[in-house]
Protein backbone atom coordinates (compact mmCIF):
# COMPACT_ATOMS: atom_id res chain seq x y z
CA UNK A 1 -1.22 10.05 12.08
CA UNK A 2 -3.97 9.67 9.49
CA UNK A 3 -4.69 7.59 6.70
CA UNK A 4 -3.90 10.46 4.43
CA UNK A 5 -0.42 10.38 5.37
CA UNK A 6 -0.51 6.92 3.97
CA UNK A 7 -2.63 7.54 0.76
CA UNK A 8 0.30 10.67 0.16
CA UNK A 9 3.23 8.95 0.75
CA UNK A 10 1.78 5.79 -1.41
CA UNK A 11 1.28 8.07 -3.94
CA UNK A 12 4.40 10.21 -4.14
CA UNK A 13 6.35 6.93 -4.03
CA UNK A 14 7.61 7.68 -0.22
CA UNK A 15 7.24 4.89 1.49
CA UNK A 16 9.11 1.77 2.03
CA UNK A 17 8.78 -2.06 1.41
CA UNK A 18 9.67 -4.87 3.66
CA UNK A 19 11.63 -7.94 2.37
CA UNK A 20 7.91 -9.50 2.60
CA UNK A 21 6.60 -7.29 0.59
CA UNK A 22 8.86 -7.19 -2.17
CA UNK A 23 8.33 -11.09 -2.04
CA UNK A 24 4.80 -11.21 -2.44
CA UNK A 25 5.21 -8.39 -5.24
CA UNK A 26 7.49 -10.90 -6.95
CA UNK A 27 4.83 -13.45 -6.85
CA UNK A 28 2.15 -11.12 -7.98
CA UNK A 29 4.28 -9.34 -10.43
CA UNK A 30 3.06 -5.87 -8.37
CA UNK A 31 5.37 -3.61 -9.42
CA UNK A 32 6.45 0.07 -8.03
CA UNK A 33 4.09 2.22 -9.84
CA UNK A 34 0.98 -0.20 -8.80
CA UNK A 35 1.46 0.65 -5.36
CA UNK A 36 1.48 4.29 -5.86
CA UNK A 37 -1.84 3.99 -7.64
CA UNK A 38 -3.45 2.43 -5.01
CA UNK A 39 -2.48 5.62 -3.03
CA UNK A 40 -4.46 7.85 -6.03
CA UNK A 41 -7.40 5.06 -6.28
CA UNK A 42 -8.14 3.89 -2.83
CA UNK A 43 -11.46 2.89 -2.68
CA UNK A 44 -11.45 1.55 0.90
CA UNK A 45 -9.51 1.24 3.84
CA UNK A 46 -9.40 0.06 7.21
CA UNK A 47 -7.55 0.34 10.80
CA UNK A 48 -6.94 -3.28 12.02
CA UNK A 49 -6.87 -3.67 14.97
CA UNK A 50 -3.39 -4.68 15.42
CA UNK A 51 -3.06 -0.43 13.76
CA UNK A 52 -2.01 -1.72 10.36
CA UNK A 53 -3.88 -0.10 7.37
CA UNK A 54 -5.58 -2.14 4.62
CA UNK A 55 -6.26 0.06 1.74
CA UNK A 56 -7.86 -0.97 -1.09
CA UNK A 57 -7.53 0.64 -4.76
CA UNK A 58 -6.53 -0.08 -8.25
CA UNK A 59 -3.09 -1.28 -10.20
CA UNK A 60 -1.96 0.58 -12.75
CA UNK A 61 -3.90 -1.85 -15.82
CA UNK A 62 -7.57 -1.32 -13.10
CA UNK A 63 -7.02 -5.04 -11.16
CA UNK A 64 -7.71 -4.20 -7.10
CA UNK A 65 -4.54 -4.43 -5.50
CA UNK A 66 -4.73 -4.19 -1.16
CA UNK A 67 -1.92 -3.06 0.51
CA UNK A 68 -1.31 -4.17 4.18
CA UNK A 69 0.80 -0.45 5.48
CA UNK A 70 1.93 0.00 9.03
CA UNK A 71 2.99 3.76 9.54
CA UNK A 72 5.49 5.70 11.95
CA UNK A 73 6.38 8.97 11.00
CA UNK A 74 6.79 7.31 7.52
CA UNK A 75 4.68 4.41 5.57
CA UNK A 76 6.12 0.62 5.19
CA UNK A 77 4.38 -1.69 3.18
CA UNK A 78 3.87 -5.04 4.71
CA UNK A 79 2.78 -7.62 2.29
CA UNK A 80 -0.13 -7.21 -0.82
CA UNK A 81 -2.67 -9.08 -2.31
């Protein structure tokens, strides 16, 4: 596992949300395509220590958007900000 399985599957769309994460994209009004750009403009990430990904990039209108993805054979996205 790499972080460039994540950055591919966030930006071919092939990854999968939790009911968190659709919540906070609510709130934010993050939608869809915003998360696959972060995948195309990550600008930083990070392994936590708990083996969760932060990547950092930029929404589709520029605005940093951070993703919070775990990964296991595929990519979920935990929560946003």
């Amino acid at each position: 596992m790499s972080i460039q399985n994540i950055l591919d599957d966030l930006k071919n769309g092939s990854f999968k949300i939790t009911q968190h994460g659709y919540l906070r994209m609510s709130e934010r009004g993050v939608i869809f395509q915003d998360i696959e750009s972060v995948g195309t403009t990550c600008t930083n990430w990070k392994q936590q220590s708990d083996g969760k990904f932060k990547v950092v990039g930029k929404d589709t209108v520029g605005d940093e958007l951070t993703v919070i993805c775990a990964y296991n054979g595929e990519t979920l996205v935990i929560t946003l900000f």
